[in-house]
N, C-alpha and C. Protein backbone atom coordinates (compact mmCIF):
# COMPACT_ATOMS: atom_id res chain seq x y z
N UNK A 1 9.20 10.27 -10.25
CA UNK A 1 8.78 9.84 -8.94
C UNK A 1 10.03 9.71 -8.07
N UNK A 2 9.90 10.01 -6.68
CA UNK A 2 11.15 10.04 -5.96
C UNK A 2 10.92 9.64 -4.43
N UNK A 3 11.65 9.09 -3.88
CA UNK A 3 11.42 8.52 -2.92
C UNK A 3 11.39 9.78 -1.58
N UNK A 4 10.48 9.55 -0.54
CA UNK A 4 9.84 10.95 -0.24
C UNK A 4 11.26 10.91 1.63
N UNK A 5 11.29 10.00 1.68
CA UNK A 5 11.76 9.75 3.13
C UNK A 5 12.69 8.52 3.51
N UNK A 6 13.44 8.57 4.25
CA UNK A 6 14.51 7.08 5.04
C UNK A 6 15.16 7.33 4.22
N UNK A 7 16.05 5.93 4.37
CA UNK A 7 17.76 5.56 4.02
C UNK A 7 17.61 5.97 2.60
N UNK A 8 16.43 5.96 1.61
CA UNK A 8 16.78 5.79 0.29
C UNK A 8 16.08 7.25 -0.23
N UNK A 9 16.17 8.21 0.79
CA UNK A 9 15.47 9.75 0.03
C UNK A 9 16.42 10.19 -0.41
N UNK A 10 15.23 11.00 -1.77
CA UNK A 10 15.55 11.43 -2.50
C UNK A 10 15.86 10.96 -4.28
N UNK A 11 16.23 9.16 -3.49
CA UNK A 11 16.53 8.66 -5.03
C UNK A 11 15.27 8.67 -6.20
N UNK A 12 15.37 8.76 -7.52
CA UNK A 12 14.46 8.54 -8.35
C UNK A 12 14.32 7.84 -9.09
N UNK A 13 12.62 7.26 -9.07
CA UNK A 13 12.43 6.07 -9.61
C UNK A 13 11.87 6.39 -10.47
N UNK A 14 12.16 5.33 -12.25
CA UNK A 14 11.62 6.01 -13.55
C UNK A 14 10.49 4.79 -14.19
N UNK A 15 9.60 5.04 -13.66
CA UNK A 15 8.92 3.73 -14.45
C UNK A 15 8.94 3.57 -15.92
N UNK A 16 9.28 2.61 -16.44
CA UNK A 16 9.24 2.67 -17.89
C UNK A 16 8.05 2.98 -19.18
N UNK A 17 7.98 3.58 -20.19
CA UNK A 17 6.97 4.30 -20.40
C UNK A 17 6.04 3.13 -20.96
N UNK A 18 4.62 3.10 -21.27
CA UNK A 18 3.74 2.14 -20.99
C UNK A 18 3.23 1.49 -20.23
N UNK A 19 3.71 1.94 -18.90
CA UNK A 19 2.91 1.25 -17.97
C UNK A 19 1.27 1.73 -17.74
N UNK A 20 0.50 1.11 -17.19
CA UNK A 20 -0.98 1.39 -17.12
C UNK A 20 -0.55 2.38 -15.42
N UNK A 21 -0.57 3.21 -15.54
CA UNK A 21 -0.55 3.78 -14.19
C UNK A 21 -1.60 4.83 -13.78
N UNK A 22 -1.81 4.72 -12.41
CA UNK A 22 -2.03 6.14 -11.96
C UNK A 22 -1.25 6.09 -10.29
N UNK A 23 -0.36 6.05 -10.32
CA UNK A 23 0.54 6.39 -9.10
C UNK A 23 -0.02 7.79 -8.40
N UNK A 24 0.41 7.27 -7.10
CA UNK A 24 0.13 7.85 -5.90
C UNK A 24 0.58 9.17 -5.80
N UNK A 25 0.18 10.50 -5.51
CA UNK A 25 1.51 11.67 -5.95
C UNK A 25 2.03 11.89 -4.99
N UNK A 26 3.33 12.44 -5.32
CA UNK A 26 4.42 12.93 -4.32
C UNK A 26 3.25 13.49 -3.01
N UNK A 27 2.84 14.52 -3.26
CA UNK A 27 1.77 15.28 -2.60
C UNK A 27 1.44 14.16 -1.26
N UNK A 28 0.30 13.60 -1.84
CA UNK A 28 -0.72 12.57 -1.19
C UNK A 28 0.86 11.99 -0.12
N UNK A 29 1.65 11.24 -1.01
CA UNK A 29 2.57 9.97 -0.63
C UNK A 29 3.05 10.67 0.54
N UNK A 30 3.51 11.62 0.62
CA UNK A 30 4.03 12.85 1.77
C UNK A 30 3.40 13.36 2.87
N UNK A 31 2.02 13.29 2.42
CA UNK A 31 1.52 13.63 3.54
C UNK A 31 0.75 12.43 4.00
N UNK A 32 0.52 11.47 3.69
CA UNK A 32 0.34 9.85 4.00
C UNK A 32 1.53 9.43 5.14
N UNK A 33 2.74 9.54 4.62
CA UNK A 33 3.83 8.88 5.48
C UNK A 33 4.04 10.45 6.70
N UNK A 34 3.60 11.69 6.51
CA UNK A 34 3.63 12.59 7.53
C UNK A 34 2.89 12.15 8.80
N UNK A 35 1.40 11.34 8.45
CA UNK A 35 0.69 10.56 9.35
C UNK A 35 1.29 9.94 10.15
N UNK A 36 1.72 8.68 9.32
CA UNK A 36 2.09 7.45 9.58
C UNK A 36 3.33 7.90 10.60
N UNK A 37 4.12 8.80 10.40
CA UNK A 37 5.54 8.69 11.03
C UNK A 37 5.18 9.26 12.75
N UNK A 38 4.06 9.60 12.53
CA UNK A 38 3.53 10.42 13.99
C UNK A 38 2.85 9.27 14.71
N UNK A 39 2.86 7.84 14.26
CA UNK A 39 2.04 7.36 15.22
C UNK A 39 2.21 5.63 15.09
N UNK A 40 3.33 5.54 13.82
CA UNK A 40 3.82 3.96 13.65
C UNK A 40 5.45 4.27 13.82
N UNK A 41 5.80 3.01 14.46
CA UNK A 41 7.27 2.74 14.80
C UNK A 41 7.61 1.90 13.40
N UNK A 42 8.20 2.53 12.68
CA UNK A 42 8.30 1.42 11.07
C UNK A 42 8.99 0.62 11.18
N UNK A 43 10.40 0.28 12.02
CA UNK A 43 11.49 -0.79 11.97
C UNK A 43 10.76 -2.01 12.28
N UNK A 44 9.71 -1.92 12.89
CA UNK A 44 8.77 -3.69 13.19
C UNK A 44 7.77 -3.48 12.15
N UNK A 45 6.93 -2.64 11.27
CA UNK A 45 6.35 -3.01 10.52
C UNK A 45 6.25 -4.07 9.61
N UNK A 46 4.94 -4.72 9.52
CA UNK A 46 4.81 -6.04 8.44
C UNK A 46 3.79 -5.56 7.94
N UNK A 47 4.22 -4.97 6.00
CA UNK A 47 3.70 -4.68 5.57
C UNK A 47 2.87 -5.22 3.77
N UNK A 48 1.61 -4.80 3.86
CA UNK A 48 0.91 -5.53 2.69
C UNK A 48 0.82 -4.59 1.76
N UNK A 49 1.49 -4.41 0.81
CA UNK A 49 0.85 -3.31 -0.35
C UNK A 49 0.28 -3.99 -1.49
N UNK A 50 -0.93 -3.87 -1.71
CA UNK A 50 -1.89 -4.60 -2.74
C UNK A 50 -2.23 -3.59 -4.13
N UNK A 51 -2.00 -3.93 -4.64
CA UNK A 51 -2.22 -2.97 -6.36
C UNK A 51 -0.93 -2.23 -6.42
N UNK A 52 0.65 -2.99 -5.93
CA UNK A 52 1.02 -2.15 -5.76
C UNK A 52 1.80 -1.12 -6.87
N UNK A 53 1.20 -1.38 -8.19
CA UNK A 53 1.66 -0.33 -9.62
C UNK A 53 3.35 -0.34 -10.07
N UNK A 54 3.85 1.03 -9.35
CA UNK A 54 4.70 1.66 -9.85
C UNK A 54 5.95 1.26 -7.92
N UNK A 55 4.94 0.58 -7.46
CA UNK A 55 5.61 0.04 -5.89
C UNK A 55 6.03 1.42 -5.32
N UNK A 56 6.18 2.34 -5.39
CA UNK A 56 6.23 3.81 -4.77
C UNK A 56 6.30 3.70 -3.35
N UNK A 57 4.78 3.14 -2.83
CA UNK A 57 4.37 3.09 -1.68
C UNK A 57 5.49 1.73 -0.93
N UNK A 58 5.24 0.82 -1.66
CA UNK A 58 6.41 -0.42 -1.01
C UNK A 58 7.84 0.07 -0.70
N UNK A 59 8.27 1.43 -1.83
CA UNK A 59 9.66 1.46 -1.72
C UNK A 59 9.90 2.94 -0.58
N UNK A 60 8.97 3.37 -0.21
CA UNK A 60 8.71 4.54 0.73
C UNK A 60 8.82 3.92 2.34
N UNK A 61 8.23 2.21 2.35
CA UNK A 61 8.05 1.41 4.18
C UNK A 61 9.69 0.91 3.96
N UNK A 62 9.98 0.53 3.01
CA UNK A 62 11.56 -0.24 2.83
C UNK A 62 12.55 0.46 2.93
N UNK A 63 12.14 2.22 2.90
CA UNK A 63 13.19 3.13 2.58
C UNK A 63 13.11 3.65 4.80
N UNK A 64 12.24 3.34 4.89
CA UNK A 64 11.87 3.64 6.45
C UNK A 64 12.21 2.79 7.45
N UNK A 65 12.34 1.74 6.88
CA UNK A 65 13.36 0.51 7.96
C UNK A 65 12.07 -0.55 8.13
N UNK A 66 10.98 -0.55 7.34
CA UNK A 66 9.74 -1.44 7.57
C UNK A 66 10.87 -3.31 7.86
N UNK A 67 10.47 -3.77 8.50
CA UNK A 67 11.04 -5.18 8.96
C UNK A 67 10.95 -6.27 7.60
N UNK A 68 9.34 -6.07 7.08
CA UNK A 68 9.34 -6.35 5.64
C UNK A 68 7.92 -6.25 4.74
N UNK A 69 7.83 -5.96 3.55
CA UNK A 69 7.05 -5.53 2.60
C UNK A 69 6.84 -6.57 1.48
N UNK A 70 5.66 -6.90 1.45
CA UNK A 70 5.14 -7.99 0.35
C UNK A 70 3.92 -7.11 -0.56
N UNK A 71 4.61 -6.56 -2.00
CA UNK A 71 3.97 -6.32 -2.83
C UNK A 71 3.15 -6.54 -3.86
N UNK A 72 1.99 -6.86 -4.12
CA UNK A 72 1.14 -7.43 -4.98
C UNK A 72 0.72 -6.85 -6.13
N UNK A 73 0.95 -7.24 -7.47
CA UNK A 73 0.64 -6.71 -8.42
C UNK A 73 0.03 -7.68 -9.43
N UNK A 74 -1.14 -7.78 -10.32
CA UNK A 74 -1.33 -8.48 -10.69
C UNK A 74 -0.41 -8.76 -12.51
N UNK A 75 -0.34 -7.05 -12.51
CA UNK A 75 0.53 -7.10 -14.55
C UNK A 75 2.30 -7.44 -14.01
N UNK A 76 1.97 -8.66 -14.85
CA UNK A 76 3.95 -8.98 -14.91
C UNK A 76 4.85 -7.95 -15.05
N UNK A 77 4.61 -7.09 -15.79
CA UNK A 77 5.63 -6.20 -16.01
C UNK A 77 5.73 -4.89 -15.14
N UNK A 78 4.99 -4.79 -14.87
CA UNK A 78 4.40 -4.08 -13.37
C UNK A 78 5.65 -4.60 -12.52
N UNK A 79 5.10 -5.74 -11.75
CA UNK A 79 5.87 -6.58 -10.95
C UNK A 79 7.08 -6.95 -11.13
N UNK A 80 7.67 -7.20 -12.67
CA UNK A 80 9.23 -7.17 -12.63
C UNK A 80 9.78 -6.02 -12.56
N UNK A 81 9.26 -4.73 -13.15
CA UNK A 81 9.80 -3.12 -12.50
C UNK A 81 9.97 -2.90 -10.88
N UNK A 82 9.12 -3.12 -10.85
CA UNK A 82 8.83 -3.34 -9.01
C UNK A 82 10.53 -3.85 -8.13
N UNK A 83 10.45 -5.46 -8.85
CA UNK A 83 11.33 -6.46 -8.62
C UNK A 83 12.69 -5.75 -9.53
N UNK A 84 12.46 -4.97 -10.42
CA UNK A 84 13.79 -4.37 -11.01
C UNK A 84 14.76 -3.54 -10.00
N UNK A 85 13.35 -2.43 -9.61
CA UNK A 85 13.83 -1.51 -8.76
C UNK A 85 14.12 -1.63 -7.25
N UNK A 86 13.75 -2.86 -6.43
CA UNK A 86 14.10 -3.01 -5.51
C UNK A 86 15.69 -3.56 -5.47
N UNK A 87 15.78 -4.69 -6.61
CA UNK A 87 17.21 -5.33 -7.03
C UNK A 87 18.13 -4.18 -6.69
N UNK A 88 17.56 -3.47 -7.48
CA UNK A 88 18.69 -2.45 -8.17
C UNK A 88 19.19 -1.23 -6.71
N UNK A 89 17.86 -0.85 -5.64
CA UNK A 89 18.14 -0.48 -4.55
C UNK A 89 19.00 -1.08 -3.88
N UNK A 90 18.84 -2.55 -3.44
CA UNK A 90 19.13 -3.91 -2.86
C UNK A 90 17.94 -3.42 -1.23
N UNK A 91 17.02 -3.28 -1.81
CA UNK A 91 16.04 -3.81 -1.13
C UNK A 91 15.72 -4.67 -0.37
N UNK A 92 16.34 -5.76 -0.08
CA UNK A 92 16.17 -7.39 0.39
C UNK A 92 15.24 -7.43 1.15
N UNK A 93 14.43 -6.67 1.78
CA UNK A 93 13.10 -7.14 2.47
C UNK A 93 11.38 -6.95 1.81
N UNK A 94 11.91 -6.85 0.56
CA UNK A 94 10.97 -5.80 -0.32
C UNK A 94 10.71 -7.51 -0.91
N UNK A 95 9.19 -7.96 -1.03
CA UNK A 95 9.40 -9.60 -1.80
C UNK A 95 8.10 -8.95 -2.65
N UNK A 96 8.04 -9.30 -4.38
CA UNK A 96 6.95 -9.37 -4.80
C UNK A 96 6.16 -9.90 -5.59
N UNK A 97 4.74 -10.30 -5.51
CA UNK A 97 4.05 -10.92 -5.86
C UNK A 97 3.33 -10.82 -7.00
N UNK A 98 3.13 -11.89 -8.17
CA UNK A 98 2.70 -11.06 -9.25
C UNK A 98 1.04 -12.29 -9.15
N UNK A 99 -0.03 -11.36 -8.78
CA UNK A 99 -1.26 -12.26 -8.09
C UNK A 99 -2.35 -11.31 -8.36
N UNK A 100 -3.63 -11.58 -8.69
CA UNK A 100 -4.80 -10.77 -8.19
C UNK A 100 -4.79 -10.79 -6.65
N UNK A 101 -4.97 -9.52 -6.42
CA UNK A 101 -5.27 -9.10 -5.42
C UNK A 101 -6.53 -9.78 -4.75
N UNK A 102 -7.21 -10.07 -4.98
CA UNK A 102 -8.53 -10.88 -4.03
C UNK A 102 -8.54 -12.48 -3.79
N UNK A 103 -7.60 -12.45 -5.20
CA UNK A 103 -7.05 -14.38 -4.46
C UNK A 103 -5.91 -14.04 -3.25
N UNK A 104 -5.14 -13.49 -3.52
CA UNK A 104 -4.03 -13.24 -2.84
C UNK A 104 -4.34 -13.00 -1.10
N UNK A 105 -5.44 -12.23 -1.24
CA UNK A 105 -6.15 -12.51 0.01
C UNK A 105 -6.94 -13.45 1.06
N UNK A 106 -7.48 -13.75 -0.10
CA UNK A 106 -8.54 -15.20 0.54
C UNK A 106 -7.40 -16.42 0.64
N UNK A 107 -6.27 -16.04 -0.01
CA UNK A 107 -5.70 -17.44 0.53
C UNK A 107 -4.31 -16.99 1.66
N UNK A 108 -4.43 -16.25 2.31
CA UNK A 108 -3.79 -15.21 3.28
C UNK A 108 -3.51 -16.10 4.46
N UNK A 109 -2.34 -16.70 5.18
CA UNK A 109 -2.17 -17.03 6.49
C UNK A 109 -1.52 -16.09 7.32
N UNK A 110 -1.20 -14.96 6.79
CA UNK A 110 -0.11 -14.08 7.09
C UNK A 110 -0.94 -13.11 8.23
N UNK A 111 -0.53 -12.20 8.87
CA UNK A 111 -0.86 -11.42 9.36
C UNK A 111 -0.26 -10.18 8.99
N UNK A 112 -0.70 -9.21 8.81
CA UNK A 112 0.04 -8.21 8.65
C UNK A 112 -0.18 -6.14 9.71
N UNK A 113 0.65 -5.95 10.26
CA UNK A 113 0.70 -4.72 10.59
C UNK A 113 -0.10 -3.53 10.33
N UNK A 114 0.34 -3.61 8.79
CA UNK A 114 -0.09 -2.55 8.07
C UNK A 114 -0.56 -3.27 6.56
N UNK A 115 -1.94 -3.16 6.46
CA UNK A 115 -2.39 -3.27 4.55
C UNK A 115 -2.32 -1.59 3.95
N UNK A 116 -1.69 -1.80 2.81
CA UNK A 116 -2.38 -0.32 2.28
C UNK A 116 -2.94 -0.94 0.57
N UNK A 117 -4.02 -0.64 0.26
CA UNK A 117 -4.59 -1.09 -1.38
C UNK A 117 -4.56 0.80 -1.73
N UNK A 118 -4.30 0.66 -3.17
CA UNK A 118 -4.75 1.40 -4.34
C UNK A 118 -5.06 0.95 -5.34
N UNK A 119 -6.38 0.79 -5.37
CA UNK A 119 -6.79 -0.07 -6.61
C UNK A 119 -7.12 0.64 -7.64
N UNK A 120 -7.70 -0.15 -9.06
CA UNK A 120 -7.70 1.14 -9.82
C UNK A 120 -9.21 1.92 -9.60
N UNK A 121 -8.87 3.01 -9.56
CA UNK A 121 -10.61 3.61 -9.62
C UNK A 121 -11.91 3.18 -9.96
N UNK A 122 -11.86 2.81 -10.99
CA UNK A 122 -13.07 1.97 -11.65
C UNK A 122 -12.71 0.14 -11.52
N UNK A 123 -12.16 0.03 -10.68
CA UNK A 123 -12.23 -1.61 -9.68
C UNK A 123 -13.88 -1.86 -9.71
N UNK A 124 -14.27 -2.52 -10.53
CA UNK A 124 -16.14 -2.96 -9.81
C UNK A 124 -16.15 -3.35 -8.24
N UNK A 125 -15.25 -4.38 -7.52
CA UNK A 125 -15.42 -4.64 -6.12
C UNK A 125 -14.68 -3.95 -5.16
N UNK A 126 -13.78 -2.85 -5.82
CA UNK A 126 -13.16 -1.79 -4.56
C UNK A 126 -13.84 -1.14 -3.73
N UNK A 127 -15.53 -1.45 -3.22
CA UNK A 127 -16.19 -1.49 -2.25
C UNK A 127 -15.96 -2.37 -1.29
N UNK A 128 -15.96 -3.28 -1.79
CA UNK A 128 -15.70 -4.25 -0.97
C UNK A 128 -14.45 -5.42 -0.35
N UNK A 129 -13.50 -4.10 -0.73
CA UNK A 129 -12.21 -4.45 -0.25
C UNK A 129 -11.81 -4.12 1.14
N UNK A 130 -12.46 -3.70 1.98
CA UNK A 130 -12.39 -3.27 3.52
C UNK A 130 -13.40 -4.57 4.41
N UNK A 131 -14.21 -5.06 3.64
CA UNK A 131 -14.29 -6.33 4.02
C UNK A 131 -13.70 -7.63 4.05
N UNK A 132 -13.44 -7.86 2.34
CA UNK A 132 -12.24 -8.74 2.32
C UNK A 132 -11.41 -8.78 3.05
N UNK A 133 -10.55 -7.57 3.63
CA UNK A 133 -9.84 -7.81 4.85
C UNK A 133 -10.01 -7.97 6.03
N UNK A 134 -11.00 -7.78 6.84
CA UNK A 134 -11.25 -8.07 7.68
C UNK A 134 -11.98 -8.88 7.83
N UNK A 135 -12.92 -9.46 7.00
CA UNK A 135 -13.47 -11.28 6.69
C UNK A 135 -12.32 -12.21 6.93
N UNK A 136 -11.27 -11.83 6.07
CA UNK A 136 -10.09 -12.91 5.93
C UNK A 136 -8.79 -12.65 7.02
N UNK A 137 -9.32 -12.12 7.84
CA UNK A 137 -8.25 -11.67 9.52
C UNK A 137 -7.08 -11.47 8.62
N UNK A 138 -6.65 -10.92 7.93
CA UNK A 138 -5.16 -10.45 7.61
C UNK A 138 -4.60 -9.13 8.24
N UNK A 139 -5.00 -8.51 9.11
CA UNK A 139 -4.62 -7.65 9.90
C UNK A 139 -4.15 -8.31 11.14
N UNK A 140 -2.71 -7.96 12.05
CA UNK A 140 -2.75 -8.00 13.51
C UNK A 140 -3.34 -7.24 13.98
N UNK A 141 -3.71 -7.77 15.80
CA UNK A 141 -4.39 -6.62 16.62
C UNK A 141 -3.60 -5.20 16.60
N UNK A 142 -4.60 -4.19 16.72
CA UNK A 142 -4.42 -3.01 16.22
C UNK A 142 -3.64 -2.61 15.11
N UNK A 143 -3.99 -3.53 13.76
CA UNK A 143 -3.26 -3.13 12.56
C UNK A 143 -3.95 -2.03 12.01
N UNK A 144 -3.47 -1.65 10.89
CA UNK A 144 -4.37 -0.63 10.42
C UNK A 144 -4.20 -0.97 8.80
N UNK A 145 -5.77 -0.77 8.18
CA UNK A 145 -5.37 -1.13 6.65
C UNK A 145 -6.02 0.55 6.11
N UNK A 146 -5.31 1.10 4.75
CA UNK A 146 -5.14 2.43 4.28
C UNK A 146 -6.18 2.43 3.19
N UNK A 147 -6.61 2.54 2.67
CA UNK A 147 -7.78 2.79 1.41
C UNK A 147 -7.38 3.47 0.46
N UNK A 148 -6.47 3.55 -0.79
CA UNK A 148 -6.78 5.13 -1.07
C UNK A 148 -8.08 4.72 -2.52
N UNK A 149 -8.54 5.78 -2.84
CA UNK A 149 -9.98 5.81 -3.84
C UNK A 149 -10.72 6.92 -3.77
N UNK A 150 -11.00 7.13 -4.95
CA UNK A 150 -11.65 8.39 -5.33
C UNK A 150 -12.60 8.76 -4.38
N UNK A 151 -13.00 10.00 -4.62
CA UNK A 151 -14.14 10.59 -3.63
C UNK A 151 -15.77 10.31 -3.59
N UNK A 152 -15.65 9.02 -4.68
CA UNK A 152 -17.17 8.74 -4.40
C UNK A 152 -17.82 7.99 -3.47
N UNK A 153 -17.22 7.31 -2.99
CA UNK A 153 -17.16 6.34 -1.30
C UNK A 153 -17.15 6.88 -0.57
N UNK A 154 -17.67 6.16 0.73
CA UNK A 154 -17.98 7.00 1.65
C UNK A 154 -18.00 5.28 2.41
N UNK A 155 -16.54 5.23 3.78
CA UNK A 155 -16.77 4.01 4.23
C UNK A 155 -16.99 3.99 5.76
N UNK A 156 -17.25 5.48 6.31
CA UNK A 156 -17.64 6.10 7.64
C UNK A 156 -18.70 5.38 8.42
N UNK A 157 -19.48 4.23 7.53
CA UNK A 157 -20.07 3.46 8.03
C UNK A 157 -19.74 2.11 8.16
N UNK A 158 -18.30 1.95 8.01
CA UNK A 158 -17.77 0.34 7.93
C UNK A 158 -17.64 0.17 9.35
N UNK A 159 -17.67 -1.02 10.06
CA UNK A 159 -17.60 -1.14 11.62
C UNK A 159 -15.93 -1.01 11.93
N UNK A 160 -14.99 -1.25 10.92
CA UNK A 160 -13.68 -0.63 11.36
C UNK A 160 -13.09 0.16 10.85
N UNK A 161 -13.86 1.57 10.25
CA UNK A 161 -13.93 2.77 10.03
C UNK A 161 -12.84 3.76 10.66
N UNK A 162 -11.83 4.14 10.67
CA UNK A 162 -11.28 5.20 11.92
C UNK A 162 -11.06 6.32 11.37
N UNK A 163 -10.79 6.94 10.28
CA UNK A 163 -10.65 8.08 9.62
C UNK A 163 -10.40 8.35 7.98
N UNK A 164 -10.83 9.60 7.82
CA UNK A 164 -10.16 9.80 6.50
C UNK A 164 -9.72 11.11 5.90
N UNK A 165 -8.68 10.71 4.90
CA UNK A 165 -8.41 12.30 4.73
C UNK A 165 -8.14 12.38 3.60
N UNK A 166 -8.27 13.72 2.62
CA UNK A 166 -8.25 13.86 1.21
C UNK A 166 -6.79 14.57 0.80
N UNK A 167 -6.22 14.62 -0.16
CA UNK A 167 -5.51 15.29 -0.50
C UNK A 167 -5.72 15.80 -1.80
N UNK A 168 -6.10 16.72 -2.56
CA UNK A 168 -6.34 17.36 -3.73
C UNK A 168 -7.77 15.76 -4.39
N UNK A 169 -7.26 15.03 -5.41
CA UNK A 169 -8.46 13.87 -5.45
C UNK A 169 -8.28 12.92 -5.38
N UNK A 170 -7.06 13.08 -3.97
CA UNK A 170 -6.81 11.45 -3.55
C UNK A 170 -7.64 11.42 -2.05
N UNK A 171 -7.98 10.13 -2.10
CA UNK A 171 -8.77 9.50 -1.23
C UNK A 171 -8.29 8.89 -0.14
N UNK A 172 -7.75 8.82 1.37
CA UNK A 172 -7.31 7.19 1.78
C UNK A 172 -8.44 7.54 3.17
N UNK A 173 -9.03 6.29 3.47
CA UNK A 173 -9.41 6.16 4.23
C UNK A 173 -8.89 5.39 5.05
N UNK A 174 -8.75 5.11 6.75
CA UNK A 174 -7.71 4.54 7.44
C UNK A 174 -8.89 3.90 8.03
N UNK A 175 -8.74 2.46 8.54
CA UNK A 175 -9.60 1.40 9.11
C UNK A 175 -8.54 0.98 10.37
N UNK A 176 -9.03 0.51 11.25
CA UNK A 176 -7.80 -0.11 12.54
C UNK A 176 -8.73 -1.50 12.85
N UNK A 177 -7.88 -2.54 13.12
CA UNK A 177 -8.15 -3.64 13.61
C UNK A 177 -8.22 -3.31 14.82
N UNK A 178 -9.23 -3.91 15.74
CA UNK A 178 -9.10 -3.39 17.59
C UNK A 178 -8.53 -4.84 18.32
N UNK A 179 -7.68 -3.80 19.55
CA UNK A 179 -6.84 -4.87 19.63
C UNK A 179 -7.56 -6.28 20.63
């Protein structure tokens, strides 16, 4: 895995073997931040990455000048790789959390810019994670939270719905808070 863009492209990150993963691919991650760079100013970003695995996605907003990134993972060892590899970058705006993701939310004062979740595929309530966030206002006005999830969803009917796009059988659907 390698970091796709900013101050820290190119470097590569080796997750250690045993982790439970299914990381985000170069592919998807590339053309995700191809979006993003066309229409977010990243140096003020405040960003939420929830499930965040192999932190890929956390170390892609940190490598972009994001202001700062709070990563959530619920497996310890997950989260000290995470916390290994930011150390070891010197990351310093990169903070992470080792939490379920749905407490981590409901007890949320924060606001944030940007959410992005990848949960795992077979999540029983990763339906209903586009509510959770916007039940629990953790978005600023006109934030935007990212979805990614397999192709069996369909959230074109959520009331803060704004797009979606596939990449080979990755999923993200993009939601916007209105301002």
């Amino acid at each position: 895995m390698r970091i796709i863009g900013g101050d820290h492209k190119g470097r590569i990150v080796k997750p250690p073997a045993g982790l439970d993963l299914r990381p985000t691919t170069d592919l998807a991650r590339e053309s995700l931040f191809n979006i993003l760079s066309n229409r977010l100013y990243f140096e003020e970003l405040k960003v939420l990455d929830l499930f965040a695995g192999t932190g890929s996605i956390s170390y892609e907003f940190i490598s972009r000048g994001a202001s700062l990134v709070h990563a959530v993972e619920i497996k310890p060892r997950h989260a000290f790789f995470i916390r290994q590899t930011s150390q070891e970058y010197n990351m310093t705006r990169l903070k992470v959390y080792i939490s379920d993701a749905r407490k981590f939310i409901g007890r949320l004062s924060f606001k944030y810019d940007l959410i992005f979740a990848d949960p795992p595929y077979d999540l029983k309530w990763l339906p209903d994670i586009p509510s959770m966030i916007f039940d629990n206002e953790c978005l600023a006005q006109n934030g935007l939270f990212i979805l990614e999830h397999p192709k069996d969803y369909d959230f074109s009917n959520h009331t803060h719905w704004y797009e979606h796009r596939k990449y080979g059988s990755v999923n993200f659907t993009f939601f916007r808070m209105p301002s």
